[in-house]
Protein backbone atom coordinates (compact mmCIF):
# COMPACT_ATOMS: atom_id res chain seq x y z
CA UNK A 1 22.62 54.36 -32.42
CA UNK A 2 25.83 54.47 -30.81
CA UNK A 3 27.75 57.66 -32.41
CA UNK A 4 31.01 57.53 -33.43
CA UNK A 5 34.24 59.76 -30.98
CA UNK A 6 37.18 61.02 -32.25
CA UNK A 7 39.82 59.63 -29.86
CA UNK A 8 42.82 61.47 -32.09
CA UNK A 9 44.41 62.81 -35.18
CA UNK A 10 47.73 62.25 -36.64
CA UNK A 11 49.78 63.85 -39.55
CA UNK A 12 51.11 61.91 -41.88
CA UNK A 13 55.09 63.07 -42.56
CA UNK A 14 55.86 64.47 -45.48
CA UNK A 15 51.87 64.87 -46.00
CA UNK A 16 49.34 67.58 -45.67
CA UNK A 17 46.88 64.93 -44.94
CA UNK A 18 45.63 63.66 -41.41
CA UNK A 19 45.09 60.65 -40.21
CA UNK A 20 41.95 60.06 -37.67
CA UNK A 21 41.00 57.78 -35.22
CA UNK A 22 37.14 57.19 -34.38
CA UNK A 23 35.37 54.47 -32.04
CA UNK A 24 32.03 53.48 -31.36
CA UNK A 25 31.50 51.40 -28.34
CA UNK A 26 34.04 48.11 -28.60
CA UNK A 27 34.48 49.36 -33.08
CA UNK A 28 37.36 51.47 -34.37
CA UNK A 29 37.79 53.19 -37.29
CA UNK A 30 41.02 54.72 -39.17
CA UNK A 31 39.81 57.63 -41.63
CA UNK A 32 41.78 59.34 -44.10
CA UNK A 33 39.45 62.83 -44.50
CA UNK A 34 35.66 61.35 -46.17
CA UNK A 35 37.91 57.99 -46.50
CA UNK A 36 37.39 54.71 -44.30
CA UNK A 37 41.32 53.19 -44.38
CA UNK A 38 39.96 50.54 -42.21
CA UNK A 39 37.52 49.02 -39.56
CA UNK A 40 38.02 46.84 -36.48
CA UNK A 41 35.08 44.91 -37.98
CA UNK A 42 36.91 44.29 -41.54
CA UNK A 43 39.70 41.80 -41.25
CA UNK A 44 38.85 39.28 -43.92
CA UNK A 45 40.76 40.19 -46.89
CA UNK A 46 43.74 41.38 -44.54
CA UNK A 47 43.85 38.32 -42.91
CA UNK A 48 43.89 36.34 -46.11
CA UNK A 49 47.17 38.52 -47.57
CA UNK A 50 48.75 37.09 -44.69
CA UNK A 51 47.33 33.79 -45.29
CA UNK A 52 47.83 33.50 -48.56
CA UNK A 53 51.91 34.73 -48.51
CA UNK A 54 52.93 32.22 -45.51
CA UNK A 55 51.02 29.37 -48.00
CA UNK A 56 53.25 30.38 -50.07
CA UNK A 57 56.32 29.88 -47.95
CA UNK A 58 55.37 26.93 -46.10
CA UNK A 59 58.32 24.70 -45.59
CA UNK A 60 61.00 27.70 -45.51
CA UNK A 61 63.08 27.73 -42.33
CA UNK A 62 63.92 31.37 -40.86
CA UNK A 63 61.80 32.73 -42.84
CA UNK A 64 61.87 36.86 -43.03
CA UNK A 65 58.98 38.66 -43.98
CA UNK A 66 58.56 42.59 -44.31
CA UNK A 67 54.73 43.79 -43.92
CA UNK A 68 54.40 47.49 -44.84
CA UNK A 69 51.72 49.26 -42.58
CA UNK A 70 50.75 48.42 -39.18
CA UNK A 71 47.19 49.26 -39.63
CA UNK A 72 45.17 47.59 -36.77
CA UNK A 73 47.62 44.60 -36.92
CA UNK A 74 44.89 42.38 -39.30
CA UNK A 75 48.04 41.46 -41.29
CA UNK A 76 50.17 40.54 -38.53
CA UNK A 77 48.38 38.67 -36.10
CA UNK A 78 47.59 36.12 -39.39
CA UNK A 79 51.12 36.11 -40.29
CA UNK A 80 52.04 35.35 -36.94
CA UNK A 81 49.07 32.25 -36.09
CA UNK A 82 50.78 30.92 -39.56
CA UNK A 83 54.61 31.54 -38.92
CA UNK A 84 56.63 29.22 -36.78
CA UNK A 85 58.65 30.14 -33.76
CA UNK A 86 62.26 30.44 -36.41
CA UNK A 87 60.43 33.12 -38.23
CA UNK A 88 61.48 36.82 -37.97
CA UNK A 89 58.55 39.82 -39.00
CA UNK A 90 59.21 43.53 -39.60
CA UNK A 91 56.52 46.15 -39.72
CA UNK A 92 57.30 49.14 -41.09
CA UNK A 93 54.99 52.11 -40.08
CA UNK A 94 55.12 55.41 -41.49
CA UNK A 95 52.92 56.97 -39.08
CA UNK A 96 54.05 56.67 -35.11
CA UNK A 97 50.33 57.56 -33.75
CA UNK A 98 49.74 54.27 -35.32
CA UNK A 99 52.06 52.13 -33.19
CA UNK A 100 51.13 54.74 -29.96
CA UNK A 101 47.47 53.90 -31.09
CA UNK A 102 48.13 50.16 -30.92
CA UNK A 103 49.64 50.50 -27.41
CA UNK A 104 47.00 52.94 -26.53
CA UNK A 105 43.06 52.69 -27.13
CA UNK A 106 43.07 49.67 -29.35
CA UNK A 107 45.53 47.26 -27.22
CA UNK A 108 42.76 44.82 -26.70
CA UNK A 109 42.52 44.60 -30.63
CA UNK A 110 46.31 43.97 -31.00
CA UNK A 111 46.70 41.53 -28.07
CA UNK A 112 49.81 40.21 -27.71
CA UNK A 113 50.96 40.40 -30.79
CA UNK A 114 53.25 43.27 -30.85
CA UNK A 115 55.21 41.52 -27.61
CA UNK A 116 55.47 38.38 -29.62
CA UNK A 117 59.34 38.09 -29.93
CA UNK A 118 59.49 37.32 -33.73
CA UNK A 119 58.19 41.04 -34.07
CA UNK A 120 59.82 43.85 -34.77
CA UNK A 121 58.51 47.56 -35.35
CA UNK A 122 60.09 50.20 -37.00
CA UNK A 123 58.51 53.87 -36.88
CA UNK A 124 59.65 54.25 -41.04
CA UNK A 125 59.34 54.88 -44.33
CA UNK A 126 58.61 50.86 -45.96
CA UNK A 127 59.89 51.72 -49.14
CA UNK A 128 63.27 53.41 -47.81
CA UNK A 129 63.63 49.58 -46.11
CA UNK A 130 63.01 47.76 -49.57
CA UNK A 131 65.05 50.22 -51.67
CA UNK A 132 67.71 49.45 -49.01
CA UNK A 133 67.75 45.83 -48.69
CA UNK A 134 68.78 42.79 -50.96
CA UNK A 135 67.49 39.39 -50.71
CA UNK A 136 67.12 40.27 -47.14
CA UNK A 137 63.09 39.09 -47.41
CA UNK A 138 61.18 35.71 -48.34
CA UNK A 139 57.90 37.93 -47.96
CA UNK A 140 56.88 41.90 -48.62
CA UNK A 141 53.51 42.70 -47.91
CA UNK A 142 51.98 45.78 -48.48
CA UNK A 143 48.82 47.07 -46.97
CA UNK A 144 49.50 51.15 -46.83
CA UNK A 145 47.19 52.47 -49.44
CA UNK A 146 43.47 51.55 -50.66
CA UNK A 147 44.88 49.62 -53.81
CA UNK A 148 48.71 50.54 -56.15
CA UNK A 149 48.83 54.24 -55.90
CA UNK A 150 49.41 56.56 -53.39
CA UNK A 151 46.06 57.21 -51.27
CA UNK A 152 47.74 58.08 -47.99
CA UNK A 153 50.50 60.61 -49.75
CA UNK A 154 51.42 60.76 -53.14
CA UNK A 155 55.05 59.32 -52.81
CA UNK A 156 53.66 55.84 -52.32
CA UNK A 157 53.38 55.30 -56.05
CA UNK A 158 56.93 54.92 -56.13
CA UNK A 159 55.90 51.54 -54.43
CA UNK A 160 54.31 50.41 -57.41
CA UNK A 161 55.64 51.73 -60.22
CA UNK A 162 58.12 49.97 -62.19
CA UNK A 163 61.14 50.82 -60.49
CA UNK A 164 59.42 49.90 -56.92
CA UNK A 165 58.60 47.11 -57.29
CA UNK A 166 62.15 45.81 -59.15
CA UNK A 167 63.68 47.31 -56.07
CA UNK A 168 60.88 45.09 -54.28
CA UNK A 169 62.11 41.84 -56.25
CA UNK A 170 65.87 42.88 -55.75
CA UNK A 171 65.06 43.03 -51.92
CA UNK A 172 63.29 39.26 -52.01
CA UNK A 173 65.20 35.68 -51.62
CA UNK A 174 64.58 33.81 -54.95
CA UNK A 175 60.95 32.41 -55.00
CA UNK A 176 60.05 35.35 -52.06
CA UNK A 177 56.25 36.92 -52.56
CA UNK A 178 55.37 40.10 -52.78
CA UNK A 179 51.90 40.28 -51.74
CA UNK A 180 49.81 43.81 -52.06
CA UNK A 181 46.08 44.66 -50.74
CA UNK A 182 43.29 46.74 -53.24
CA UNK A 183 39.98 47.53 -52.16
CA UNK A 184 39.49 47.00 -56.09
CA UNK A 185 41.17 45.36 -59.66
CA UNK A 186 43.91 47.21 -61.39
CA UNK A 187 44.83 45.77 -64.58
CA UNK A 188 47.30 47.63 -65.33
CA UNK A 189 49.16 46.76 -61.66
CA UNK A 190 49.32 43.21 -62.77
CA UNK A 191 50.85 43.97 -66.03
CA UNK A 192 53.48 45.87 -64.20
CA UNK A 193 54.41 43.09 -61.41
CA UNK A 194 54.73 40.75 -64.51
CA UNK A 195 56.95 42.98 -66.34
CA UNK A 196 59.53 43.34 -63.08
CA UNK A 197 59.68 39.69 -63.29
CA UNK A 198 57.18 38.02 -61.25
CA UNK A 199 54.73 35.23 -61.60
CA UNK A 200 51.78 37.21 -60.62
CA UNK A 201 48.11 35.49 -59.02
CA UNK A 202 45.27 37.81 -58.23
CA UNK A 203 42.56 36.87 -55.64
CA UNK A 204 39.60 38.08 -54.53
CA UNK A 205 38.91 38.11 -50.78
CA UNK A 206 36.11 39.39 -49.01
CA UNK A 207 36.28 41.52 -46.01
CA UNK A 208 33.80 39.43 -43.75
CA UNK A 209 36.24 36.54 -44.76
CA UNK A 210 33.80 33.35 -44.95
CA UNK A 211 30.69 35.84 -44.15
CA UNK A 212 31.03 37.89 -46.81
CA UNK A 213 31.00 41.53 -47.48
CA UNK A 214 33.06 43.84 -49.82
CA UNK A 215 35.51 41.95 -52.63
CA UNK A 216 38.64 43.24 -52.31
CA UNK A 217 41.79 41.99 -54.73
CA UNK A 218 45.07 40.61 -53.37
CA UNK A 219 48.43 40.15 -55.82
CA UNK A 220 50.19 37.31 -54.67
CA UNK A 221 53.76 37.78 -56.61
CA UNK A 222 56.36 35.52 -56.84
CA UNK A 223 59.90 36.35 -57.35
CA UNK A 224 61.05 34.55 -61.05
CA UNK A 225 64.51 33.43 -61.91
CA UNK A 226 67.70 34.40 -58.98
């Protein structure tokens, strides 16, 4: 068996924790100490949150959509094969190893989608962009933790508390979706996006997409009333 190589490590700001990059012949990994954040080989149930939101906006012109978490660019490259050449898409990305990673030993996995001109990156903080913004977004995607709570630093619960994520509806155009990835069900998350005032729909996806593999939950929320 082909064994796995660190490439490199990365802090994460503001965090004691450290961020690691592993590859095994053409595979990447992203760990978060004895956790897997995510594989080269997993893009299913990433690929559907981005699916799933631009469904949901179909028919919007200019649309502006804010995905938090550059990842391995699952989310984005699907947002982008969906969007049309009007549309504008921000990634926020707390980490900069992560964008120098992207550039860097996993290029070939990105492609061309961080030169596509509707992109924009910002080395940031996601939530200090939706705290800061007002109907500025028809879409907020969120793919920085393994389900509502802070995995990768503790802070990132104030992404999904109450107050987040009515600073998350005050930063969406009427009707915009706020769409978050789980690697598992949260009751109580639902109950929350429905109390800051959206109409809430919660899918399974599975990280093979059509081939299977792990079920992993997606909240597709959309913004009620102005």
């Amino acid at each position: 068996m082909i064994p796995w190589i660190l490439l490199d490590t990365a802090k994460i700001p503001g965090d004691r924790g450290d961020l690691r990059l592993k590859r095994r012949g053409a595979e990447f990994s992203i760990m978060l100490g004895s956790n897997e954040l995510m594989n080269s080989r997993l893009s299913g149930s990433e690929e559907a949150l981005a699916r799933l939101t631009c469904l949901q906006l179909r028919g919007r012109k200019h649309p502006r959509i804010l995905i938090g978490g550059l990842g391995m660019g699952f989310t984005l490259r699907a947002a982008l094969a969906e969007l049309g050449a009007d549309a504008q898409v921000t990634v926020a990305e707390l980490v900069p190893a992560v964008v120098a990673w992207a550039r860097g030993p996993m290029a070939d996995v990105f492609g061309d989608s961080l030169t596509d001109p509707r992109v924009s990156i910002v080395e940031g903080d996601v939530g200090a962009l939706i705290r800061s913004s007002r109907s500025s977004y028809d879409g907020i995607l969120l793919d920085v933790d393994n389900g509502p709570e802070g995995l990768t630093r503790k802070t990132n619960d104030s992404l999904y508390d109450l107050a987040g994520l009515s600073s998350a509806r005050t930063a969406l155009t009427p009707g915009g979706v706020f769409a978050v990835w789980s690697s598992a069900p949260n009751r109580a998350f639902t109950q929350r996006l429905r109390k800051a005032g959206f109409g809430v729909d919660e899918v399974n996806a599975r990280a093979h997409g059509t081939r299977g593999g792990a079920r992993h939950t997606l909240w597709i929320a959309t913004k009620q009333g102005g």
